[in-house]
N, C-alpha and C. Protein backbone atom coordinates (compact mmCIF):
# COMPACT_ATOMS: atom_id res chain seq x y z
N UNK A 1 29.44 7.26 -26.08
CA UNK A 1 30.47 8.21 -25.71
C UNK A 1 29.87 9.43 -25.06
N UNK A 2 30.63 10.15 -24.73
CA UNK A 2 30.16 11.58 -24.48
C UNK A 2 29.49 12.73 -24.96
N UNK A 3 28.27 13.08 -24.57
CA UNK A 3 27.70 14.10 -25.43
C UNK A 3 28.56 15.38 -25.65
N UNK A 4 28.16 15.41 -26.97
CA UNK A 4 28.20 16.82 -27.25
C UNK A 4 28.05 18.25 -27.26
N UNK A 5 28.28 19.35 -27.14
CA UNK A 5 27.80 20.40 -26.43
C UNK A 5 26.82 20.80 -26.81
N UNK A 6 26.22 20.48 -28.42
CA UNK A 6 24.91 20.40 -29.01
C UNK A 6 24.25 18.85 -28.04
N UNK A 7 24.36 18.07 -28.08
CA UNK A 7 23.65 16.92 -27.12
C UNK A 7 22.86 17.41 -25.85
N UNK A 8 24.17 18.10 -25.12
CA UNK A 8 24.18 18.48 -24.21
C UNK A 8 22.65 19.50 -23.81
N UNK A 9 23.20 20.40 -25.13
CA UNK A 9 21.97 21.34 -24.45
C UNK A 9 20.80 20.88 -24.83
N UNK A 10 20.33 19.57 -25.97
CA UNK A 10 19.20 19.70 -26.26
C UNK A 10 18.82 18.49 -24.81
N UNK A 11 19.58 17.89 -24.49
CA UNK A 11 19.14 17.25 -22.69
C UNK A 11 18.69 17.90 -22.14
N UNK A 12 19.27 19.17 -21.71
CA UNK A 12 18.92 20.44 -21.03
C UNK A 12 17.65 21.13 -21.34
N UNK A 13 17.54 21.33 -22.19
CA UNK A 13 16.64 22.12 -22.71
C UNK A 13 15.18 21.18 -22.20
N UNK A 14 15.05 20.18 -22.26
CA UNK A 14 13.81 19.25 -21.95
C UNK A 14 13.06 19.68 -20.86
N UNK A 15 13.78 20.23 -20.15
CA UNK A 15 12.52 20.61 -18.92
C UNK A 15 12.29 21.63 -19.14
N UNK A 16 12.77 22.49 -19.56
CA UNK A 16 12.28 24.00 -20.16
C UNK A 16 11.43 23.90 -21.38
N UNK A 17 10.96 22.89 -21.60
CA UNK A 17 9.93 22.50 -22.50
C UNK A 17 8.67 21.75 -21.88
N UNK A 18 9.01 21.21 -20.98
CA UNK A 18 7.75 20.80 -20.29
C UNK A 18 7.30 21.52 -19.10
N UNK A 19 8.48 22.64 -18.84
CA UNK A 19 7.33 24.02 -17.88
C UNK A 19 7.26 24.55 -19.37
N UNK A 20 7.20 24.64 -20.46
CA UNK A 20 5.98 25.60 -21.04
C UNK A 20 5.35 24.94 -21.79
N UNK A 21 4.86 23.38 -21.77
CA UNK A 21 3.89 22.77 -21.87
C UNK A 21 2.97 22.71 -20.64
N UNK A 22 3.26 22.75 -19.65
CA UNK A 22 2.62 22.42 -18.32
C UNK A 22 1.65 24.22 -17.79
N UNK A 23 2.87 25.23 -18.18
CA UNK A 23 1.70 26.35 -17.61
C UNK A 23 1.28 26.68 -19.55
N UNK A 24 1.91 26.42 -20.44
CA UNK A 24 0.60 26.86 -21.52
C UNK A 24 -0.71 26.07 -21.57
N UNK A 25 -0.64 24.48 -21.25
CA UNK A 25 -1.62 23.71 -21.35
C UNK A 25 -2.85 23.88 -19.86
N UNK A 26 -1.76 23.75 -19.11
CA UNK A 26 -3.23 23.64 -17.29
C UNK A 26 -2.81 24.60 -17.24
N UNK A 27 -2.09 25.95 -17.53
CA UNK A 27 -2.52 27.26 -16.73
C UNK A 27 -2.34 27.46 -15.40
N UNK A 28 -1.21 26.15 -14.72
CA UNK A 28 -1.07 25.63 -12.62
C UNK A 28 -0.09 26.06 -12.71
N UNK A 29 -0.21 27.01 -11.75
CA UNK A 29 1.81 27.22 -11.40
C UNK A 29 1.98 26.30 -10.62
N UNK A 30 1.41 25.74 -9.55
CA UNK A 30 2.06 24.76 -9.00
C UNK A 30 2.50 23.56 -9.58
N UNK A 31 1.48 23.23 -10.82
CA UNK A 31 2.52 22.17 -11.59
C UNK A 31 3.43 22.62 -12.14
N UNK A 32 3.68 23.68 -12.97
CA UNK A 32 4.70 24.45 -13.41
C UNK A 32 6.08 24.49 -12.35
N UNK A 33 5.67 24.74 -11.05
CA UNK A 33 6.91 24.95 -10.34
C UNK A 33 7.61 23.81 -10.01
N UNK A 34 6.31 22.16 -9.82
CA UNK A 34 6.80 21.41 -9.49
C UNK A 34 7.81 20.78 -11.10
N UNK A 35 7.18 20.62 -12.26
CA UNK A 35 7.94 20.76 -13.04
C UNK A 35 9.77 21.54 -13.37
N UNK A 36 9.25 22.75 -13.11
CA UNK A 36 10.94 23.47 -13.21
C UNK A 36 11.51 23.30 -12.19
N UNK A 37 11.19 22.74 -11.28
CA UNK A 37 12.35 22.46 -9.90
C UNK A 37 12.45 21.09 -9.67
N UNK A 38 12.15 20.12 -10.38
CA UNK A 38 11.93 18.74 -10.15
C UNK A 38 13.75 18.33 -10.50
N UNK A 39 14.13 19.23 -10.66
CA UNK A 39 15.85 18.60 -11.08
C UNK A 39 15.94 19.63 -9.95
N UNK A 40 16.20 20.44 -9.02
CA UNK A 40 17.01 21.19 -8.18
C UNK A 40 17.33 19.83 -7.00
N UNK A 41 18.84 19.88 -6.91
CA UNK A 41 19.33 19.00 -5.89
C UNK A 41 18.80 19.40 -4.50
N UNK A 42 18.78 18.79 -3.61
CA UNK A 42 17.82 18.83 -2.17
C UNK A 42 19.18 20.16 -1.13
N UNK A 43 20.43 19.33 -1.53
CA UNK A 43 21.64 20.28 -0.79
C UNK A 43 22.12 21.74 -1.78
N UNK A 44 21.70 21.43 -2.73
CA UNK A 44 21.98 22.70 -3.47
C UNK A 44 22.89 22.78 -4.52
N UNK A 45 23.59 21.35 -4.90
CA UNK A 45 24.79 21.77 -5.60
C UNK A 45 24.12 20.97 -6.45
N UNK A 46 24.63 21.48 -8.05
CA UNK A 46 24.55 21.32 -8.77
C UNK A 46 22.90 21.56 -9.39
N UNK A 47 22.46 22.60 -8.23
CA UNK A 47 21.16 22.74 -8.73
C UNK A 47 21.35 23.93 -10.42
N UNK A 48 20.93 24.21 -10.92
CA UNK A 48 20.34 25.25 -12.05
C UNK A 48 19.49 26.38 -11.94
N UNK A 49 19.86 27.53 -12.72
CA UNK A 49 18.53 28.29 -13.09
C UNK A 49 18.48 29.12 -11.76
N UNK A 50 19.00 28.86 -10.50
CA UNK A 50 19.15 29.45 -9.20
C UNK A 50 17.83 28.75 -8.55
N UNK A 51 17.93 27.46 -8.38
CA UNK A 51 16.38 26.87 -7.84
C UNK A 51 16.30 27.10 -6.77
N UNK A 52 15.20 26.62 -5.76
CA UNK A 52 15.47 26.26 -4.48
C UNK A 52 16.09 25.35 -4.11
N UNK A 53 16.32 25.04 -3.14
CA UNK A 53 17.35 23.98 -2.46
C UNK A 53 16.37 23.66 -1.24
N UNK A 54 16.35 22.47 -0.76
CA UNK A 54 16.06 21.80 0.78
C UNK A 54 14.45 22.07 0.59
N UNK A 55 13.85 21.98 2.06
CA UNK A 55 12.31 22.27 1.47
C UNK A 55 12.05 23.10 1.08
N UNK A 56 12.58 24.07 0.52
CA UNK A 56 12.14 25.35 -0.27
C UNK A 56 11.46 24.88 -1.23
N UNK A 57 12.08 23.51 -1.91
CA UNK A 57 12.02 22.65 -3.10
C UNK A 57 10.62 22.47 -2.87
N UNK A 58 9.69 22.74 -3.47
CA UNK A 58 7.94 22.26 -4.08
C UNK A 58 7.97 20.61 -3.97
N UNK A 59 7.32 20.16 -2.64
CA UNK A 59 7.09 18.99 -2.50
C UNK A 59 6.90 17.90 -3.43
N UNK A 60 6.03 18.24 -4.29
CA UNK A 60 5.85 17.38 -5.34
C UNK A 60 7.00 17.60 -6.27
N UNK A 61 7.92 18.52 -6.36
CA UNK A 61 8.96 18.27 -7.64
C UNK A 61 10.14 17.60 -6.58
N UNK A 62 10.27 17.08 -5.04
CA UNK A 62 10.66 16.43 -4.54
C UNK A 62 10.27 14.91 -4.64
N UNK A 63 9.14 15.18 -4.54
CA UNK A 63 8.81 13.44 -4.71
C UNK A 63 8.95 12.95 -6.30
N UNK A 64 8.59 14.04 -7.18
CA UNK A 64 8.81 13.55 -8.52
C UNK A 64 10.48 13.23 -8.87
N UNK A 65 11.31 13.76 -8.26
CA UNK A 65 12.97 13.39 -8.84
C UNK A 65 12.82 12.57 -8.12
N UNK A 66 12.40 11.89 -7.07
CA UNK A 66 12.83 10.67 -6.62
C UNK A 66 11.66 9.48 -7.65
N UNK A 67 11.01 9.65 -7.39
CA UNK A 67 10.38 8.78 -8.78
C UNK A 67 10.93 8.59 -10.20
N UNK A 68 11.11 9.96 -10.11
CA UNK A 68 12.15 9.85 -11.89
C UNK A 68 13.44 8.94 -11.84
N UNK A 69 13.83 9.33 -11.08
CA UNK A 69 15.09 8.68 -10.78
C UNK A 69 15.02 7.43 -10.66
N UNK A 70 13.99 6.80 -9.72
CA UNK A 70 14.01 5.51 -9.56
C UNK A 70 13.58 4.35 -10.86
N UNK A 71 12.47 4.78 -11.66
CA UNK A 71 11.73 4.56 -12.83
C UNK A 71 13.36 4.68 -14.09
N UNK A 72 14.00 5.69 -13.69
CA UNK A 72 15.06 5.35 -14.81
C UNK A 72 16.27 4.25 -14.46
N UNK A 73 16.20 4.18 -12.62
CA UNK A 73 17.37 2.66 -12.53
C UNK A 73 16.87 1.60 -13.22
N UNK A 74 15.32 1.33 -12.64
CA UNK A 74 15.31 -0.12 -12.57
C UNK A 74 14.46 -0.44 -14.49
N UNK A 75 15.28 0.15 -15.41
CA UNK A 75 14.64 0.12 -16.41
C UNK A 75 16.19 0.19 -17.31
N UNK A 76 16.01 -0.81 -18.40
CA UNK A 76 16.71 -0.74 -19.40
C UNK A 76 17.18 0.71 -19.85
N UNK A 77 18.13 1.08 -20.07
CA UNK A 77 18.30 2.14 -21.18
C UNK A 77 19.45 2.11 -22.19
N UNK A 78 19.52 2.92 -23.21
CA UNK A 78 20.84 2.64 -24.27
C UNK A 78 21.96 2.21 -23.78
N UNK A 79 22.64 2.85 -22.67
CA UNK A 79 23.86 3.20 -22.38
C UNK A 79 23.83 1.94 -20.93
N UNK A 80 23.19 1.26 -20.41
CA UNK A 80 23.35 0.31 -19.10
C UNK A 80 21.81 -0.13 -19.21
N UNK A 81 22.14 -1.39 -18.21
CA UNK A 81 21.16 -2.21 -17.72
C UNK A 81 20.46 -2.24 -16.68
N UNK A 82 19.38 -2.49 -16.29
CA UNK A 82 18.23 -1.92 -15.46
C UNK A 82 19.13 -3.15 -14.26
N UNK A 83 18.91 -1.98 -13.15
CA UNK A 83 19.13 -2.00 -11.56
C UNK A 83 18.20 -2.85 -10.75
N UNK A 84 18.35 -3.92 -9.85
CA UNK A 84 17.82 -4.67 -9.73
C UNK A 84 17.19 -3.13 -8.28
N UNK A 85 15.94 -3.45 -7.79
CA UNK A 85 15.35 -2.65 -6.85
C UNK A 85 16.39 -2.20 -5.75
N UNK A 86 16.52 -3.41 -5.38
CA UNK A 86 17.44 -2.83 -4.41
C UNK A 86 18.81 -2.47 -4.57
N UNK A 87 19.39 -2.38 -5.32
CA UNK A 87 20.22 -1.38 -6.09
C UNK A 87 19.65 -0.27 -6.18
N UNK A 88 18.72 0.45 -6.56
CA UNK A 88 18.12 1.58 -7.04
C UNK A 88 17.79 2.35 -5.59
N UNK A 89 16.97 1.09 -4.52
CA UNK A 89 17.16 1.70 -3.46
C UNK A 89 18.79 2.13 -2.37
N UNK A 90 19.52 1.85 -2.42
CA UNK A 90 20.91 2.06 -2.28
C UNK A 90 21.50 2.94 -3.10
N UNK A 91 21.10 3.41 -4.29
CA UNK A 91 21.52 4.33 -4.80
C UNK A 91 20.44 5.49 -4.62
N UNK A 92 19.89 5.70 -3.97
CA UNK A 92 18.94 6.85 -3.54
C UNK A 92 19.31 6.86 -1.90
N UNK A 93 19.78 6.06 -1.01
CA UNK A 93 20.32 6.15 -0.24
C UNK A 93 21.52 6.92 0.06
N UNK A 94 21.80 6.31 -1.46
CA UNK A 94 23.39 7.31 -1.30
C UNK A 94 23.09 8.86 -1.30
N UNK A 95 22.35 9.03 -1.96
CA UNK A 95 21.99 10.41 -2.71
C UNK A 95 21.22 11.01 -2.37
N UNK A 96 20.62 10.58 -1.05
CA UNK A 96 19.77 11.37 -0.15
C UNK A 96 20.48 12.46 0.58
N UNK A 97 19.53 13.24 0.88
CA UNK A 97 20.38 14.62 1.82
C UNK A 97 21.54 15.62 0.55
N UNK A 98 21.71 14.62 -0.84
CA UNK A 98 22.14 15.49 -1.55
C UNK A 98 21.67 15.75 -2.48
N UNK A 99 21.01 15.22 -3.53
CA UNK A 99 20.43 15.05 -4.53
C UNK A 99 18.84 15.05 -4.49
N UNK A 100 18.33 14.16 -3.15
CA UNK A 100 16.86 13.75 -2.98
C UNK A 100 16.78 14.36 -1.07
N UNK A 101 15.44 14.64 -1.00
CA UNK A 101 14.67 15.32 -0.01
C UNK A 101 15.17 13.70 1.14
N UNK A 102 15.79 13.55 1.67
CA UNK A 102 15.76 12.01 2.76
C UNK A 102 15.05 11.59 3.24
N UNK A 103 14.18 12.24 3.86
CA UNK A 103 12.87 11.62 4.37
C UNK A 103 11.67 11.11 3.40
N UNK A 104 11.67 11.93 2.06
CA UNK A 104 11.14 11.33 1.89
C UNK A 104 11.81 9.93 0.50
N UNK A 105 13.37 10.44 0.10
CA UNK A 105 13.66 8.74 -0.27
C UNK A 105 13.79 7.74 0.87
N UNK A 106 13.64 8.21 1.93
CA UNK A 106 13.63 6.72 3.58
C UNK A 106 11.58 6.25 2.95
N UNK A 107 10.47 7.34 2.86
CA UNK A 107 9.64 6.95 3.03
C UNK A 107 9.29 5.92 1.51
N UNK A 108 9.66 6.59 0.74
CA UNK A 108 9.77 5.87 -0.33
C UNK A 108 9.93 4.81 -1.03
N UNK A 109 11.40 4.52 -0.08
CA UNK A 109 11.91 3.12 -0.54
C UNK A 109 10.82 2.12 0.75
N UNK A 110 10.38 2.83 2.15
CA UNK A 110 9.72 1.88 2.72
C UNK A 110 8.29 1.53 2.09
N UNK A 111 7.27 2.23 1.07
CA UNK A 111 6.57 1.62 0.83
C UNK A 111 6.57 0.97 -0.53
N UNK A 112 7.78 1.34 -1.26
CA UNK A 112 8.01 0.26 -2.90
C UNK A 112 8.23 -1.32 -1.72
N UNK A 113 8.95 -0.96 -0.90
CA UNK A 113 9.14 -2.32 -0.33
C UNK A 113 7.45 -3.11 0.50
N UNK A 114 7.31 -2.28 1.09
CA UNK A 114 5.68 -2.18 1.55
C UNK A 114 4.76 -3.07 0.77
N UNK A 115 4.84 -2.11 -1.02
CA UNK A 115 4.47 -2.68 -1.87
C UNK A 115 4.30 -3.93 -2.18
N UNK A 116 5.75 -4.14 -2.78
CA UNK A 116 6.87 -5.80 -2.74
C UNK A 116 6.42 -6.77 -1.93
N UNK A 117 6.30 -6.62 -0.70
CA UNK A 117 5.87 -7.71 0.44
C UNK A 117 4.44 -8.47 0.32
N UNK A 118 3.40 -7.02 0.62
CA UNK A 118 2.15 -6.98 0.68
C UNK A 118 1.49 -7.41 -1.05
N UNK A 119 2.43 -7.12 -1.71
CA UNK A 119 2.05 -7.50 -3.11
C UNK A 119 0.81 -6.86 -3.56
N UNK A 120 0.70 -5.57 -2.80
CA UNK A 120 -0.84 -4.68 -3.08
C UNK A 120 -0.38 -3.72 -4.55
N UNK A 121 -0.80 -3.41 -5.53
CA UNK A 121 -0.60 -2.66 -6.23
C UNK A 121 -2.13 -2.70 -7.08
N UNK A 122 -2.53 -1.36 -7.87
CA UNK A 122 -3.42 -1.52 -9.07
C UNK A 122 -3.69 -2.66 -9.91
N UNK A 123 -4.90 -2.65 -10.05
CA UNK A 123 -5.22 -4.08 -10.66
C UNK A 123 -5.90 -5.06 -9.39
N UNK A 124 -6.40 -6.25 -10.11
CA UNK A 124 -6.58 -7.24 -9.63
C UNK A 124 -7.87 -7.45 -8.56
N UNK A 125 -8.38 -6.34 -8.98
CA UNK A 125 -9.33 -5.93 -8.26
C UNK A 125 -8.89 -4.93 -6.99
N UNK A 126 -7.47 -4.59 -7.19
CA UNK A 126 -7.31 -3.15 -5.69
C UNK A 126 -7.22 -1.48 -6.78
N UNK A 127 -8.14 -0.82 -6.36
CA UNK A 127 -7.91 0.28 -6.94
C UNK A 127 -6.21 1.26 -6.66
N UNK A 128 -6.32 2.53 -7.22
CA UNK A 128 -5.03 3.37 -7.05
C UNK A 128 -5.37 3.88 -6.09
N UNK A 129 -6.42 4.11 -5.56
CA UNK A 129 -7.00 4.92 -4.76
C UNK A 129 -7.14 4.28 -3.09
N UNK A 130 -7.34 2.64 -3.22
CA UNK A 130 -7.25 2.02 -2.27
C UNK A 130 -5.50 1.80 -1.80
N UNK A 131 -4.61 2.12 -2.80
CA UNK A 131 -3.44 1.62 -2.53
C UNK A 131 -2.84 2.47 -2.21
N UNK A 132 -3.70 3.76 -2.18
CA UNK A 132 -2.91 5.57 -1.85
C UNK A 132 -3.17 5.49 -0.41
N UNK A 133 -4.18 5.16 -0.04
CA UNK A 133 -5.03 5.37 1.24
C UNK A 133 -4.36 4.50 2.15
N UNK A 134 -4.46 3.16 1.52
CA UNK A 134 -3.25 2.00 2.57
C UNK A 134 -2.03 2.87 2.73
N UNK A 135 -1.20 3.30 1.58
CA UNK A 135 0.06 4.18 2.26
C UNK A 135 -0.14 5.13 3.24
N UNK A 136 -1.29 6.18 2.84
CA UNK A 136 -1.28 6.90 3.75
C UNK A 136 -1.39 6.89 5.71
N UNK A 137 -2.39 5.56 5.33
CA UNK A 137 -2.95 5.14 6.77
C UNK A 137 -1.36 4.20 7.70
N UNK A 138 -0.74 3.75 6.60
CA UNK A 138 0.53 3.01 6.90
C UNK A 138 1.45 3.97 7.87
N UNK A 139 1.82 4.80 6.93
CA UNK A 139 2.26 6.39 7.06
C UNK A 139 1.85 6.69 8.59
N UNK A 140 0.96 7.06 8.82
CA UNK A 140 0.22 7.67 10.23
C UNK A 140 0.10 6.51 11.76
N UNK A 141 0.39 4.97 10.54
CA UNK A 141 0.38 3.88 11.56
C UNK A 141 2.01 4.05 12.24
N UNK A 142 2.86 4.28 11.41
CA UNK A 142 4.55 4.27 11.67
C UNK A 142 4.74 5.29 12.82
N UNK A 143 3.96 6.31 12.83
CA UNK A 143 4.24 7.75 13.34
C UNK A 143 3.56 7.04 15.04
N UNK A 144 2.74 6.77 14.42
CA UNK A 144 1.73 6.42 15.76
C UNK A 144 2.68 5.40 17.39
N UNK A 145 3.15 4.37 16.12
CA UNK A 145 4.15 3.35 16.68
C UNK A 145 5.76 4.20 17.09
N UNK A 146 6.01 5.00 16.24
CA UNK A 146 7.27 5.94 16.71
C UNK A 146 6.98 6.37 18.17
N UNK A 147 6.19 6.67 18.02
CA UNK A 147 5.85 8.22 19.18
C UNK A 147 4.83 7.22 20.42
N UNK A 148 4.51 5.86 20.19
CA UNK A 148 4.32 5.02 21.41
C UNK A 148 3.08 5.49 21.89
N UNK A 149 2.36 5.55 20.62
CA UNK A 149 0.76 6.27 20.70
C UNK A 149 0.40 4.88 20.83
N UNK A 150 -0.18 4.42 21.79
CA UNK A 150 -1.14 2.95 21.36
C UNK A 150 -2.67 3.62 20.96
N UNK A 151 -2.67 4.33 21.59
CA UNK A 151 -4.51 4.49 21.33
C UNK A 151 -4.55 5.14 19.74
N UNK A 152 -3.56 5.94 18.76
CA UNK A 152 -3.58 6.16 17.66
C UNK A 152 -3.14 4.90 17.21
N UNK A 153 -2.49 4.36 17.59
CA UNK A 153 -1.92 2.71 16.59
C UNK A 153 -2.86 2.04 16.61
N UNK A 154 -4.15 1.76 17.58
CA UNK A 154 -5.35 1.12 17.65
C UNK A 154 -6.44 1.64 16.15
N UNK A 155 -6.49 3.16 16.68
CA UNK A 155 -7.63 3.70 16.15
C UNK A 155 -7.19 3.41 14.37
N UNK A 156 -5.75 3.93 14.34
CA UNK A 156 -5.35 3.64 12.75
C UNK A 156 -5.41 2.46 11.75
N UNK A 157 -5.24 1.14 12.96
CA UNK A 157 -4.83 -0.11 12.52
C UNK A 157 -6.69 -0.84 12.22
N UNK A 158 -7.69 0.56 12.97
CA UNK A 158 -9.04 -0.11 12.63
C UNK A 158 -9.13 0.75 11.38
N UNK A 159 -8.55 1.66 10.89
CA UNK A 159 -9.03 2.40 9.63
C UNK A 159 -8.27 1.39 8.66
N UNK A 160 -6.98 0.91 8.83
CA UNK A 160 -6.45 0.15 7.80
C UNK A 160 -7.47 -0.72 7.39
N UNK A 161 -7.80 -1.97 8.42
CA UNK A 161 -8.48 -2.83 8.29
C UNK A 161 -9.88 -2.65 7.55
N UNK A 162 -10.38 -1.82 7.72
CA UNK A 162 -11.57 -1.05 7.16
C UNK A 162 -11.43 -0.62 5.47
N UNK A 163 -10.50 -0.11 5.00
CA UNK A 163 -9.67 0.12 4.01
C UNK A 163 -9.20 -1.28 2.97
N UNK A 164 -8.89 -1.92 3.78
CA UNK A 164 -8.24 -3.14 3.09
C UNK A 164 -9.27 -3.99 3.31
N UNK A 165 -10.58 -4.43 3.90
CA UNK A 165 -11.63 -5.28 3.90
C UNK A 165 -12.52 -4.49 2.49
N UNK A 166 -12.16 -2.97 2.21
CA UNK A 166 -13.60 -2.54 1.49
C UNK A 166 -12.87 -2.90 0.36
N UNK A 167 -11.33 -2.71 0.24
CA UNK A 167 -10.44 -2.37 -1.46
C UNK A 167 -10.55 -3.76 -1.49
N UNK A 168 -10.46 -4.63 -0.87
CA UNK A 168 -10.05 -6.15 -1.52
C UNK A 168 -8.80 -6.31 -1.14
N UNK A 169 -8.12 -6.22 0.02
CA UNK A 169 -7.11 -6.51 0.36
C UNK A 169 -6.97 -7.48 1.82
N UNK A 170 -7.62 -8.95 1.41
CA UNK A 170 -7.65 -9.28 2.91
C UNK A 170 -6.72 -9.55 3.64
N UNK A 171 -5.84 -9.94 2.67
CA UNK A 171 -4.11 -10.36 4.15
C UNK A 171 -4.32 -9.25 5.14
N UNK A 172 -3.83 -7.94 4.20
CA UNK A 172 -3.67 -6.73 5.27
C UNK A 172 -4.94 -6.27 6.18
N UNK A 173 -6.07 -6.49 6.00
CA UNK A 173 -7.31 -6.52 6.92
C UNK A 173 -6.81 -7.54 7.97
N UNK A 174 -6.56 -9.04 7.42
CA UNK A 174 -6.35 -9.68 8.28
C UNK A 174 -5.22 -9.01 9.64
N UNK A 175 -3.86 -8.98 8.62
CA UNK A 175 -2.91 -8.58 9.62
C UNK A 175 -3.21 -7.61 10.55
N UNK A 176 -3.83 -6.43 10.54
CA UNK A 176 -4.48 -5.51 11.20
C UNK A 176 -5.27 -6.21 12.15
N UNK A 177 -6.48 -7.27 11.79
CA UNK A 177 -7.58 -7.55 12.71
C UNK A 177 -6.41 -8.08 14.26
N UNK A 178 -5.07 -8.76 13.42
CA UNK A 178 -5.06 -9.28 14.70
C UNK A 178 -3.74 -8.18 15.33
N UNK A 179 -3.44 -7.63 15.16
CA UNK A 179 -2.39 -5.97 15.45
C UNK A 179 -4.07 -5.96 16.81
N UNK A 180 -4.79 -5.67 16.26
CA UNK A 180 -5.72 -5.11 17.06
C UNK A 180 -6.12 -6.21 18.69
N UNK A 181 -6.54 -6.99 17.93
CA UNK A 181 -6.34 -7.84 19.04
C UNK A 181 -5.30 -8.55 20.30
N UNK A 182 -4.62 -8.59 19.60
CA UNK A 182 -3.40 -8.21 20.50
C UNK A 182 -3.40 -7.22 21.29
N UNK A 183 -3.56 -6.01 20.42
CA UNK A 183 -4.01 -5.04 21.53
C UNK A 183 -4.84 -4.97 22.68
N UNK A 184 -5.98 -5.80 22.45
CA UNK A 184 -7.02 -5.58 23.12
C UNK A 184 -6.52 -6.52 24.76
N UNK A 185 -5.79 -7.68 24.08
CA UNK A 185 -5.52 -8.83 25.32
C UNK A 185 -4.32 -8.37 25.91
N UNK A 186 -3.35 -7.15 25.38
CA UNK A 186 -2.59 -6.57 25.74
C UNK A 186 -3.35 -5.23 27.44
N UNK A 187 -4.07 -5.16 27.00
CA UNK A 187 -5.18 -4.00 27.70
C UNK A 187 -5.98 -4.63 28.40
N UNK A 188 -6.54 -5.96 28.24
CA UNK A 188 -7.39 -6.50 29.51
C UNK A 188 -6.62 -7.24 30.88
């Protein structure tokens, strides 16, 4: 049923407990800020406390409500049943531009899916660190291909490959080796 106005506030109260776990323990305002603004809506309504709104919002307490959020669809809880992905992505769709930063729930849902495909994640011999770096380089590959950079889509698609031959990721080395080649018979 419906919480209570005691319920209510002790919900509430939860993040005002973890900004003063976060600046009593690390002493970071920037985790602190990303903490107390990680609930301010992206359009402004229904934000709290008088947060920021839009990118004012502390990047990382942007990317963290969209993580939170997503981590609580696709997961059992008391009250409903866990959201199949793409549900979760459609419901961050919806709620982009109001609730979540849009660009980055668009970038978001493209590399959980990224993920999904490529089947790259921690473990198995691919580090977190190799699977940060593939996004990132992914990231800079998209931009490259937007904007009809071939000579950055070249140079990027040799850092991927480089990346994914050292982490243990050979599909995506592979797929790259031949992105590249193509290129090359594209150019001779």
């Amino acid at each position: 049923g419906p919480l209570t106005p005691e319920e209510r506030h002790i919900i509430f109260s939860h993040d005002q407990i973890g900004v003063e776990i976060v600046r009593s323990t690390f002493d970071c305002e920037q985790m602190t800020q990303i903490i107390l603004c990680h609930r301010a809506h992206y359009s402004g309504s229904e934000s709290r406390f008088g947060l920021s709104v839009g990118k004012d919002i502390p990047l990382g307490a942007r990317i963290l409500s969209i993580c939170e959020a997503y981590d609580a669809m696709v997961h059992d809880l008391v009250y409903r049943a866990a959201m199949t992905s793409e549900e979760a992505f459609a419901e961050l769709l919806r709620c982009a531009g109001q609730q979540f930063d849009p660009d980055l729930a668009n970038r978001f849902i493209t590399m959980m899916k990224f993920e999904a495909e490529t089947n790259i994640e921690p473990g198995d011999g691919v580090s977190m660190a190799t699977v940060l770096q593939l996004g990132v380089q992914i990231e800079k590959m998209a931009n490259a291909m937007d904007q009809e950079d071939r000579q950055s889509l070249v140079r990027v698609a040799g850092q991927i490959r480089l990346t994914a031959t050292q982490g243990g990721c050979p599909h995506i080395a592979n797929l790259t080796a031949e992105l590249e080649q193509a290129e090359d018979e594209q150019q001779a």
